[in-house]
ModelCIF file with pLDDT and N, C-alpha, C, O atoms, coordinates in Angstrom:
data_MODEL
#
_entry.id   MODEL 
#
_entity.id                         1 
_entity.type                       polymer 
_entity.pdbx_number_of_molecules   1 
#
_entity_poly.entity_id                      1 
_entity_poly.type                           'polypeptide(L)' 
_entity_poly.nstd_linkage                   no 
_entity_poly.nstd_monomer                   no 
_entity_poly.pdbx_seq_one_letter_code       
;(UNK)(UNK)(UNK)(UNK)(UNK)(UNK)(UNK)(UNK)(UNK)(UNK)(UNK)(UNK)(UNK)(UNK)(UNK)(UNK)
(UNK)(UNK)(UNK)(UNK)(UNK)(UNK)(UNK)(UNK)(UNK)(UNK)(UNK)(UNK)(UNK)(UNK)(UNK)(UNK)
(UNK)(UNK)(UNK)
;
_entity_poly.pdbx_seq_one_letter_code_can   XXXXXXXXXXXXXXXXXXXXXXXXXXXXXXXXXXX 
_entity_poly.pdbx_strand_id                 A 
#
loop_
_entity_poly_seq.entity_id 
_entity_poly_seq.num 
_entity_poly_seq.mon_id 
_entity_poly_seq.hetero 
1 1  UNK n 
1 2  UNK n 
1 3  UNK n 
1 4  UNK n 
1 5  UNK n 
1 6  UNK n 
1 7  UNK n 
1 8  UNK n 
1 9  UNK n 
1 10 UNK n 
1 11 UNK n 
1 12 UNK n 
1 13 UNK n 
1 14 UNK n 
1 15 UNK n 
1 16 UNK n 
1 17 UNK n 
1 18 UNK n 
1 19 UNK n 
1 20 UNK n 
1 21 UNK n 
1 22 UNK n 
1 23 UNK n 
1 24 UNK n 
1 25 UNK n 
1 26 UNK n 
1 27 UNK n 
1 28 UNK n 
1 29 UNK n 
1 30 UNK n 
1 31 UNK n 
1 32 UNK n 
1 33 UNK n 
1 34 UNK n 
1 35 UNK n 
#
_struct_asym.id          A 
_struct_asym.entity_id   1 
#
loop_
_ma_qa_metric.id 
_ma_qa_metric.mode 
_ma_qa_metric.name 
_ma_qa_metric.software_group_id 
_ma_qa_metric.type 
1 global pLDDT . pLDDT 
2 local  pLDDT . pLDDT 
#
_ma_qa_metric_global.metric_id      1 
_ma_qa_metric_global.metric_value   90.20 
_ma_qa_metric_global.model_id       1 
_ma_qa_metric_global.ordinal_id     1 
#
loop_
_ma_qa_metric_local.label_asym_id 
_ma_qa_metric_local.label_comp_id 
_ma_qa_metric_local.label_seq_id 
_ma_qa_metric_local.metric_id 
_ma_qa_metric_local.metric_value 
_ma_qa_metric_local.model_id 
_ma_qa_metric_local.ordinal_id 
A UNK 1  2 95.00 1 1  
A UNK 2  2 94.00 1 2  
A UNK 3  2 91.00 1 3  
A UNK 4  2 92.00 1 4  
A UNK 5  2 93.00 1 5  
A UNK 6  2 89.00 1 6  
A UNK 7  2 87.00 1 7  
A UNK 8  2 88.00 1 8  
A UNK 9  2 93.00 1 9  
A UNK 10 2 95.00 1 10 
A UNK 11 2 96.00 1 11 
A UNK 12 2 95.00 1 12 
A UNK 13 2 94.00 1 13 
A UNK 14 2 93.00 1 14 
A UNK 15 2 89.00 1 15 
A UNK 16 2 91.00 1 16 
A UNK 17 2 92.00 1 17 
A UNK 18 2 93.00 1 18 
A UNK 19 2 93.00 1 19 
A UNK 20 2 92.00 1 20 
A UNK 21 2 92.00 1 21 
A UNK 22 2 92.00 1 22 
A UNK 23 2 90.00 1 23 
A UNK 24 2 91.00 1 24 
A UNK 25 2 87.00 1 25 
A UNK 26 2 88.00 1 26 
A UNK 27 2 85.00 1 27 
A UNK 28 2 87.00 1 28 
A UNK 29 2 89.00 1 29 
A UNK 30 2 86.00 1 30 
A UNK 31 2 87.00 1 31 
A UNK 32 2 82.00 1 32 
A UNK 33 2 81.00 1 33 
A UNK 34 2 85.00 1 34 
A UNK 35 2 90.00 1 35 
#
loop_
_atom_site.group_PDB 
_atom_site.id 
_atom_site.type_symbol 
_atom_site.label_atom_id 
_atom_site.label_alt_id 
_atom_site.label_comp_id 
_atom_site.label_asym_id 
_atom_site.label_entity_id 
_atom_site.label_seq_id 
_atom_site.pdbx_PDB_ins_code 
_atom_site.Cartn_x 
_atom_site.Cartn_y 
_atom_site.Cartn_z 
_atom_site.occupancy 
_atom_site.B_iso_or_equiv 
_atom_site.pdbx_formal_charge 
_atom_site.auth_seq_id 
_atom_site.auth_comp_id 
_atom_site.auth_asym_id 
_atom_site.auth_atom_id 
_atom_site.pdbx_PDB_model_num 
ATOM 1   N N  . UNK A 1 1  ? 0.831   -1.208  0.000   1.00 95.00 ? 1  UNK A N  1 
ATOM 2   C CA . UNK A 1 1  ? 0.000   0.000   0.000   1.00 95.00 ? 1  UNK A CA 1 
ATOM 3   C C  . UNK A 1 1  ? 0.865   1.256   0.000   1.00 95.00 ? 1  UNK A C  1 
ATOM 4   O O  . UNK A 1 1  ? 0.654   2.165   -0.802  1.00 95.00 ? 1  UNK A O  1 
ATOM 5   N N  . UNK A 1 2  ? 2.180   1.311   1.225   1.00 94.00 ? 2  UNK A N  1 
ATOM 6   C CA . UNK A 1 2  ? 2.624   2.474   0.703   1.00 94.00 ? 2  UNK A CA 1 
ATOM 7   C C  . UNK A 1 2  ? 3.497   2.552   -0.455  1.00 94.00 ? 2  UNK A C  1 
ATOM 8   O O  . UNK A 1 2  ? 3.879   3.706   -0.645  1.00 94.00 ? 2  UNK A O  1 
ATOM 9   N N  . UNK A 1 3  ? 4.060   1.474   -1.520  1.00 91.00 ? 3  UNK A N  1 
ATOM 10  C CA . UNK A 1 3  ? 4.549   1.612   -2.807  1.00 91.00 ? 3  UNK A CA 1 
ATOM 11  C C  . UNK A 1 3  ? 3.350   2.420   -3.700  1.00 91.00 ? 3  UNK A C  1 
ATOM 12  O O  . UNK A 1 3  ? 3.591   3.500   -4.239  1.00 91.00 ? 3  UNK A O  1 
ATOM 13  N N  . UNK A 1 4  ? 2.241   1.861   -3.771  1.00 92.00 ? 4  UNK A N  1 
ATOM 14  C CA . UNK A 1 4  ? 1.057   2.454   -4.848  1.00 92.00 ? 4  UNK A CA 1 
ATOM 15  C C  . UNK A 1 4  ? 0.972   3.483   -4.215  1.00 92.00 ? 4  UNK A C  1 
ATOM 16  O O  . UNK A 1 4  ? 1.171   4.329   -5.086  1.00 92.00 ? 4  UNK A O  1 
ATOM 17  N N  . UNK A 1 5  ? 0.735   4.262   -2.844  1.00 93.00 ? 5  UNK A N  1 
ATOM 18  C CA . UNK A 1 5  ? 0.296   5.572   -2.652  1.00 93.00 ? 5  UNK A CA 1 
ATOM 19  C C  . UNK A 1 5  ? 1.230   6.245   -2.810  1.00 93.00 ? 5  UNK A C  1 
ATOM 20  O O  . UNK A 1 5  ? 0.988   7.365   -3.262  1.00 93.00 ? 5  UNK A O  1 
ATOM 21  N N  . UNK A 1 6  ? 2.696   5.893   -2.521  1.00 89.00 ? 6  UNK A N  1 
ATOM 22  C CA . UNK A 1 6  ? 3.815   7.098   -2.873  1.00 89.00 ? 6  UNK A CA 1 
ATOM 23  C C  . UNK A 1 6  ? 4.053   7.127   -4.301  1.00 89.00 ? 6  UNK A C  1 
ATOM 24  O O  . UNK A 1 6  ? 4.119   8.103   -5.048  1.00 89.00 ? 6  UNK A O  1 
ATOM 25  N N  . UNK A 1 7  ? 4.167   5.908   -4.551  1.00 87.00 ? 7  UNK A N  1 
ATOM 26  C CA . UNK A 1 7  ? 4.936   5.779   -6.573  1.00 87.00 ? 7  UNK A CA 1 
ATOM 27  C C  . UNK A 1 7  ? 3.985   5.829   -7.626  1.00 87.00 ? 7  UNK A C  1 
ATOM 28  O O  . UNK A 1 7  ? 4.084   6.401   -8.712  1.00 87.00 ? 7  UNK A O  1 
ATOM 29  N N  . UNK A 1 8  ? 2.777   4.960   -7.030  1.00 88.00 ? 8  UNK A N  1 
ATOM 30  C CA . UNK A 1 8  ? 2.021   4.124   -8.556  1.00 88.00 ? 8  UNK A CA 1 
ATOM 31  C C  . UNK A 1 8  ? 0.430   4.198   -7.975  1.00 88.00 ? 8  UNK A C  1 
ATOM 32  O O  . UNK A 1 8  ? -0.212  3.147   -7.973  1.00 88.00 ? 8  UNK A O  1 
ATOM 33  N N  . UNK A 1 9  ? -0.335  5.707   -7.377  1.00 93.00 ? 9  UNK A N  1 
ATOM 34  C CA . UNK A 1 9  ? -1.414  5.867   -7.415  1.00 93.00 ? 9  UNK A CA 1 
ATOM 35  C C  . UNK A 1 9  ? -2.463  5.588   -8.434  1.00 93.00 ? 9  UNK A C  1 
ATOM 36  O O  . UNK A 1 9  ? -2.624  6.489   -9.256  1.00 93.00 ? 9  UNK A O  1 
ATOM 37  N N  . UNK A 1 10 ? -3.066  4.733   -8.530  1.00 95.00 ? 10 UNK A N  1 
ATOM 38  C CA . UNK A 1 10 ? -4.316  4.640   -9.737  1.00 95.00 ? 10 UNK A CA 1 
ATOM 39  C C  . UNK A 1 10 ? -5.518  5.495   -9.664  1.00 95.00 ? 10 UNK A C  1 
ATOM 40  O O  . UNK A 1 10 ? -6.579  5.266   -10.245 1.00 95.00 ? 10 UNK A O  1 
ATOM 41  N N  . UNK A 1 11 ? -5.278  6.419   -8.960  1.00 96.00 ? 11 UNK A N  1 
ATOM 42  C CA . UNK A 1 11 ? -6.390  7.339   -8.720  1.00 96.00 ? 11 UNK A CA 1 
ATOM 43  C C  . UNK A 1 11 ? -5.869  8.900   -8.853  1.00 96.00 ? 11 UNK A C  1 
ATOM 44  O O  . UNK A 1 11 ? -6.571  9.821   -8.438  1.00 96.00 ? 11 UNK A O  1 
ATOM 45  N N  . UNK A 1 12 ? -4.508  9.137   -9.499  1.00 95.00 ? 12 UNK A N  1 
ATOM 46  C CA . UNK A 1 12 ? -4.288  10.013  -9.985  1.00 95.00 ? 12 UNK A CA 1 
ATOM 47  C C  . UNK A 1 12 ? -4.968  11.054  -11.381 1.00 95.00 ? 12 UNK A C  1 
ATOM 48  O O  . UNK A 1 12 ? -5.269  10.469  -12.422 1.00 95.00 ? 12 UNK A O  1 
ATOM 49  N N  . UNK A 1 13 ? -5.112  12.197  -11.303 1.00 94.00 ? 13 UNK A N  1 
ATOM 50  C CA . UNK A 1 13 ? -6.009  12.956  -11.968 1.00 94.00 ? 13 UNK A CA 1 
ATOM 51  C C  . UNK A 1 13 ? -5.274  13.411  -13.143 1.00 94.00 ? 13 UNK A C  1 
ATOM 52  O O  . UNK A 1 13 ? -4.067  13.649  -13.098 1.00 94.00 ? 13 UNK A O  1 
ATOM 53  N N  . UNK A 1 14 ? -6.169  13.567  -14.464 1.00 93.00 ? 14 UNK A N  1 
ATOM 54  C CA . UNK A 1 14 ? -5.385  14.031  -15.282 1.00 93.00 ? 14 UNK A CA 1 
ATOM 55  C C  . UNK A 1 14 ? -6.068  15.281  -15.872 1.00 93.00 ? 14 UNK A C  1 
ATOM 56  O O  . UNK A 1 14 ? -6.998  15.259  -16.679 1.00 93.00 ? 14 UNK A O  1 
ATOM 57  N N  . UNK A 1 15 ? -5.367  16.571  -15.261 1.00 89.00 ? 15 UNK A N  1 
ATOM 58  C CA . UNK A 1 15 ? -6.171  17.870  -15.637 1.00 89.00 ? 15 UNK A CA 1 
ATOM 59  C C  . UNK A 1 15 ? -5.693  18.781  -16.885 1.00 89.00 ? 15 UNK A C  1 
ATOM 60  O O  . UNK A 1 15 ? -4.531  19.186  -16.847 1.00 89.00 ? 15 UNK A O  1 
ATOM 61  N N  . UNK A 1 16 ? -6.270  19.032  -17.672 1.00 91.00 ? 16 UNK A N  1 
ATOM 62  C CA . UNK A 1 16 ? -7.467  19.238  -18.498 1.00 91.00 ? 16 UNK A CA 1 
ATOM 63  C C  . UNK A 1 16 ? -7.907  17.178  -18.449 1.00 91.00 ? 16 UNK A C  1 
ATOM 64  O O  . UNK A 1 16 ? -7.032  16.313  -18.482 1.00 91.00 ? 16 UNK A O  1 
ATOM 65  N N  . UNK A 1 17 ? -8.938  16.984  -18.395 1.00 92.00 ? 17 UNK A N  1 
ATOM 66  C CA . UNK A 1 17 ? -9.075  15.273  -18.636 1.00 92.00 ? 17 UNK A CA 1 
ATOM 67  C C  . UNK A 1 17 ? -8.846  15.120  -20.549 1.00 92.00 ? 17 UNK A C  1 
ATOM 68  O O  . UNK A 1 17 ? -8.958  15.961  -21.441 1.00 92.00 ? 17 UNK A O  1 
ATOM 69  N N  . UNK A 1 18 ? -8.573  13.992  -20.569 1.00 93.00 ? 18 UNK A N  1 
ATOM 70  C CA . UNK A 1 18 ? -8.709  13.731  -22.549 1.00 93.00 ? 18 UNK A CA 1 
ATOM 71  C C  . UNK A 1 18 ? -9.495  13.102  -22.746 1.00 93.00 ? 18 UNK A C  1 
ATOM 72  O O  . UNK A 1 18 ? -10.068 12.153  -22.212 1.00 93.00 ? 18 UNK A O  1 
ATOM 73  N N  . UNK A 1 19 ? -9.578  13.948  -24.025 1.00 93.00 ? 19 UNK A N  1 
ATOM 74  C CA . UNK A 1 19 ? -11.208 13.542  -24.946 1.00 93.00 ? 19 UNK A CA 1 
ATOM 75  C C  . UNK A 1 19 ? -11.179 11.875  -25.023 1.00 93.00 ? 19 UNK A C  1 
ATOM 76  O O  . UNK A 1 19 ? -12.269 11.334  -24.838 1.00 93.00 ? 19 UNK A O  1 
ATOM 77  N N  . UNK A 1 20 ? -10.227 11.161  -25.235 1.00 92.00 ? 20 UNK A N  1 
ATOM 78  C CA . UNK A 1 20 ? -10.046 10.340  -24.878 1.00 92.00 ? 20 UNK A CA 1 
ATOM 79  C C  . UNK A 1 20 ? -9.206  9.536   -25.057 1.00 92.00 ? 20 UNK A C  1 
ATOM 80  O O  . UNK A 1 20 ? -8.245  9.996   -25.673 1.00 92.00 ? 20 UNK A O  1 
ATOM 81  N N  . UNK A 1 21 ? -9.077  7.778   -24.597 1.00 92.00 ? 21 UNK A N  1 
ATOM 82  C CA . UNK A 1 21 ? -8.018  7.469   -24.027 1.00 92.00 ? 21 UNK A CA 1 
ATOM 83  C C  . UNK A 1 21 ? -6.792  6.928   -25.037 1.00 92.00 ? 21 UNK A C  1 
ATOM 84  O O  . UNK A 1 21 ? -7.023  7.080   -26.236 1.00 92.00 ? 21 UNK A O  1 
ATOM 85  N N  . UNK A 1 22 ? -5.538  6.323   -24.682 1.00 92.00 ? 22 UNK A N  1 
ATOM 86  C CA . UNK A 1 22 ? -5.148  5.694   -25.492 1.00 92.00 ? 22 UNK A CA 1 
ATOM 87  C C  . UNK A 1 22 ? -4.866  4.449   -25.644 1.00 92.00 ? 22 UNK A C  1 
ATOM 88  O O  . UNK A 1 22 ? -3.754  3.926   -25.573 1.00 92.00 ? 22 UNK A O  1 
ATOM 89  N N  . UNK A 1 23 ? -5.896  3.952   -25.859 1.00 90.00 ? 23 UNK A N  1 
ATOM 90  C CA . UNK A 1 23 ? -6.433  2.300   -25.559 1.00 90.00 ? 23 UNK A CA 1 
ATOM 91  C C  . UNK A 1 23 ? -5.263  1.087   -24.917 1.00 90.00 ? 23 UNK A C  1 
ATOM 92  O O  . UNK A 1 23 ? -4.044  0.915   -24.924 1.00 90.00 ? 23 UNK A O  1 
ATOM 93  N N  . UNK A 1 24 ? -6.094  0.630   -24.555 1.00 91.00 ? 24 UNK A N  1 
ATOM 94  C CA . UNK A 1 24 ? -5.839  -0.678  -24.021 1.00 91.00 ? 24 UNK A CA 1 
ATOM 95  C C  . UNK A 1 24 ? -4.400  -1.586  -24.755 1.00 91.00 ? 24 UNK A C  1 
ATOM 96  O O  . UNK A 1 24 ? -4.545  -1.629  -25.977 1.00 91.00 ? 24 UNK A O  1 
ATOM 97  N N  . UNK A 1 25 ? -3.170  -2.252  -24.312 1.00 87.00 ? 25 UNK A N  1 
ATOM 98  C CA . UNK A 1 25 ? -2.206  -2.319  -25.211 1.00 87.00 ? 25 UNK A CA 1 
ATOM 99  C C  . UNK A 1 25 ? -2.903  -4.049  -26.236 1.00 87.00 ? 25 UNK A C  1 
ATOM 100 O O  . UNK A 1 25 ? -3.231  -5.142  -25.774 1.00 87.00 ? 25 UNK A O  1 
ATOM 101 N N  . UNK A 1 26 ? -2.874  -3.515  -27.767 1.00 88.00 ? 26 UNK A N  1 
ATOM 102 C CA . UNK A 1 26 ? -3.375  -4.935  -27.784 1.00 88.00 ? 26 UNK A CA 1 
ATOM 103 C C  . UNK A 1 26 ? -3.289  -6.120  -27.758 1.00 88.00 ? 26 UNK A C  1 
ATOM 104 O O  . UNK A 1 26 ? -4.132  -6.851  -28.278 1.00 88.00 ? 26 UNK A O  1 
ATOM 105 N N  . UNK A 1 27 ? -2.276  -6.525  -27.162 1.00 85.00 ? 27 UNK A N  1 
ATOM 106 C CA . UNK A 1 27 ? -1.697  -7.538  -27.024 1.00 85.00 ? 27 UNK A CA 1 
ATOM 107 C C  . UNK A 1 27 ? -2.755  -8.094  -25.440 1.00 85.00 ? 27 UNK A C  1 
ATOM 108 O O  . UNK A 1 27 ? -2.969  -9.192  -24.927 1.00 85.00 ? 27 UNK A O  1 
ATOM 109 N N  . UNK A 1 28 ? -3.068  -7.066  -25.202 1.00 87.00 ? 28 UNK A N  1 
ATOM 110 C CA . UNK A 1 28 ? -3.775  -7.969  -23.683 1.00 87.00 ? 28 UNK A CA 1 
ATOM 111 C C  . UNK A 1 28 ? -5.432  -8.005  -24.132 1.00 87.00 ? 28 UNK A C  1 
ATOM 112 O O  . UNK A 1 28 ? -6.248  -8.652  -23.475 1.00 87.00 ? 28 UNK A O  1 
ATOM 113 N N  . UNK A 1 29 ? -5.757  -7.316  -25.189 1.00 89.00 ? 29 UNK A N  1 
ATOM 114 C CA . UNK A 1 29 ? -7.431  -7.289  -25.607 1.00 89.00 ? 29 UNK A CA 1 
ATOM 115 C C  . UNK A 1 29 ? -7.422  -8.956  -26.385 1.00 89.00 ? 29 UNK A C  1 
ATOM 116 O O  . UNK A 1 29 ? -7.384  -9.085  -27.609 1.00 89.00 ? 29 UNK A O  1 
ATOM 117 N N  . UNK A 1 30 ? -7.465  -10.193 -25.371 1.00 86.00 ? 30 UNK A N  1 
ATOM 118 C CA . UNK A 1 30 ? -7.405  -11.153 -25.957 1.00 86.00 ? 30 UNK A CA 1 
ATOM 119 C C  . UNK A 1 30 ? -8.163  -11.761 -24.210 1.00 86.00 ? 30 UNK A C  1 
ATOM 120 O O  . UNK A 1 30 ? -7.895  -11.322 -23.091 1.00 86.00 ? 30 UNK A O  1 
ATOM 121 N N  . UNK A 1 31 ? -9.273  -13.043 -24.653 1.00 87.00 ? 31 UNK A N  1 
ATOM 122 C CA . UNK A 1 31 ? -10.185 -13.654 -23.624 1.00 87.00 ? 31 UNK A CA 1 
ATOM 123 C C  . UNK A 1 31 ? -9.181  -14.033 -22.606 1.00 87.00 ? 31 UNK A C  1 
ATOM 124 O O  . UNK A 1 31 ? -9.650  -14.166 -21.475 1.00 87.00 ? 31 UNK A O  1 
ATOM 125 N N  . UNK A 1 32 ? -7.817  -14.256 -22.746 1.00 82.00 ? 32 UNK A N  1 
ATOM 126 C CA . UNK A 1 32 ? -7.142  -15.303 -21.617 1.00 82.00 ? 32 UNK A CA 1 
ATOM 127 C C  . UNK A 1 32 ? -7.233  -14.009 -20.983 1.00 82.00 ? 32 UNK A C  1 
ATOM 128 O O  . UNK A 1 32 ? -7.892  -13.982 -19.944 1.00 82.00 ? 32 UNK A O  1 
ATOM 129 N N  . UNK A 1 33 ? -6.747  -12.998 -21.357 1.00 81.00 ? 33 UNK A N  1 
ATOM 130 C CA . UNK A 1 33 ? -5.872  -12.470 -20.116 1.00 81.00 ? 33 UNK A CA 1 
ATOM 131 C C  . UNK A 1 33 ? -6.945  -11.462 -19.291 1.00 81.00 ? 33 UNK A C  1 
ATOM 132 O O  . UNK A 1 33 ? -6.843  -10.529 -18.495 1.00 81.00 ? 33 UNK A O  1 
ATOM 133 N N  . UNK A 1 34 ? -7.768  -12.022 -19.793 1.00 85.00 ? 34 UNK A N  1 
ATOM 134 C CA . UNK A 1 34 ? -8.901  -11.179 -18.683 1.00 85.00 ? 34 UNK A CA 1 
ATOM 135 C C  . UNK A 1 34 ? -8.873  -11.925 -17.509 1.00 85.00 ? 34 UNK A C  1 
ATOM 136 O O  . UNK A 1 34 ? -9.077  -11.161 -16.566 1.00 85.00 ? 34 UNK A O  1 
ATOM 137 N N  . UNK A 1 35 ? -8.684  -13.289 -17.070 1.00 90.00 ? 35 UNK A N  1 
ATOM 138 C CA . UNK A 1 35 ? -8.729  -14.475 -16.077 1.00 90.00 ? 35 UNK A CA 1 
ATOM 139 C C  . UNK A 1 35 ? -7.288  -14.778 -15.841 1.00 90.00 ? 35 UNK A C  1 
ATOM 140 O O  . UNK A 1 35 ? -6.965  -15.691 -15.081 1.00 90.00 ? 35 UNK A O  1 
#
């Protein structure tokens, strides 16, 4: 917990926000690696 809250927060903000994102890498948009 304190590695992610000092280094690697996932709840960090990104201000102005973007229109949008830059997808998912595709190598992981495949059924295995959801499980």
């Amino acid at each position: 917990l304190l590695f992610m809250l000092a280094t690697s927060n996932p709840f960090d903000r990104l201000l102005p926000a973007a229109i949008d994102g830059r997808d998912l890498n595709p190598l992981l948009q495949d059924p295995g690696m959801v499980i």
